[in-house]
Protein backbone atom coordinates (compact mmCIF):
# COMPACT_ATOMS: atom_id res chain seq x y z
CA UNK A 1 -18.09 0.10 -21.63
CA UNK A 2 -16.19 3.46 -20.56
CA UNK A 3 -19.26 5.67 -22.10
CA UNK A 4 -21.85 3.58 -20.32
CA UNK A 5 -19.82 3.78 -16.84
CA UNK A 6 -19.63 7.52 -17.55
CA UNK A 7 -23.40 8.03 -18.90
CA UNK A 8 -24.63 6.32 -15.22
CA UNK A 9 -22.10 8.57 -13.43
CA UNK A 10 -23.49 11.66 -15.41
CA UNK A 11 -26.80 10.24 -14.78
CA UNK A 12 -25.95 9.78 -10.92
CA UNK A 13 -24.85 13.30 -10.08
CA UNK A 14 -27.87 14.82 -12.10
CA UNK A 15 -30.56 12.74 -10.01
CA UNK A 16 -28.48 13.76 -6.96
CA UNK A 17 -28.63 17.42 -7.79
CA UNK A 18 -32.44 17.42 -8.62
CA UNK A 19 -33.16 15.52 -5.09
CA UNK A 20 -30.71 18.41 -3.36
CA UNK A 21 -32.88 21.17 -4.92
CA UNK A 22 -36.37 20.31 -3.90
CA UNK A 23 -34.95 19.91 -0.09
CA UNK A 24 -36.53 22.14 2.58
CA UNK A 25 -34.14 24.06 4.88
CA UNK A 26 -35.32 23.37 8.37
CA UNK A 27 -36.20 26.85 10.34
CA UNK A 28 -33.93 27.56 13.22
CA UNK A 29 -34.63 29.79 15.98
CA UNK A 30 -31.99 33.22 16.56
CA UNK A 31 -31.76 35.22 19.49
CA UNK A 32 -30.96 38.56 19.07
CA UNK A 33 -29.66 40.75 22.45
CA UNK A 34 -29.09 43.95 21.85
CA UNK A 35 -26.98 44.21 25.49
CA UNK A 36 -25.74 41.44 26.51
CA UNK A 37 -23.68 42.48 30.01
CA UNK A 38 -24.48 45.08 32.54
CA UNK A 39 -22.34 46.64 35.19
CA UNK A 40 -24.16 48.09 38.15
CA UNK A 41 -22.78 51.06 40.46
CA UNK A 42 -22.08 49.95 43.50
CA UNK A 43 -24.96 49.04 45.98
CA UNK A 44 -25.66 48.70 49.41
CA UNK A 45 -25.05 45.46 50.79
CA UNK A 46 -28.37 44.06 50.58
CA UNK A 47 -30.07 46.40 48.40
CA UNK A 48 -31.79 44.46 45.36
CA UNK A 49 -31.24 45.83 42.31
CA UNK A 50 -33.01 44.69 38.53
CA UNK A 51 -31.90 44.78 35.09
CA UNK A 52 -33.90 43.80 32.16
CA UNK A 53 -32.56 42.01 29.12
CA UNK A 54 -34.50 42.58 25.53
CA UNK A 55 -34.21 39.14 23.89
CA UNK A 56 -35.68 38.70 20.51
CA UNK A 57 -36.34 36.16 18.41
CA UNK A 58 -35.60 36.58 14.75
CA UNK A 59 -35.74 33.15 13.71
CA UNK A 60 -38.58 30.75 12.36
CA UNK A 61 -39.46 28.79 14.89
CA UNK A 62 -39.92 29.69 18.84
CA UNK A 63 -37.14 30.27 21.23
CA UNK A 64 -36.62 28.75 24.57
CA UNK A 65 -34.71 30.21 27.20
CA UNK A 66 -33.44 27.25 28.88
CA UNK A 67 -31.15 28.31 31.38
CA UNK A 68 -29.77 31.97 32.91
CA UNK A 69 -26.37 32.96 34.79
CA UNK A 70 -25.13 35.40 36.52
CA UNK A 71 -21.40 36.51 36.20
């Protein structure tokens, strides 16, 4: 009885490990920012004043940009 419980076990984790193998890994979008604060001289009150973030995308699938804040 004790070799046939440990044959199924044996049996178990091999037809576990076979199934974990042939899984895909799901892609996963990954921002990249190569700055990711700026610090302006002082301005003029009322002046408008731009800054541009480079955000890449080094992942597999597409990246959305939800939501932006200022600090």
């Amino acid at each position: 009885m004790n070799i046939i419980l440990k044959s199924f076990y044996v049996i178990f984790l091999l037809l576990l490990i076979s199934c974990m193998a042939g899984a895909e890994v799901t892609p996963w979008p990954k921002a990249f920012i190569d700055q990711t604060t700026h610090a302006f001289a002082p301005v003029i009150a009322g002046a408008e004043v731009i800054h541009h973030f480079n955000i890449a995308n080094q992942g597999g699938v597409p990246l959305n940009i939800v939501g932006v804040q200022t600090g």
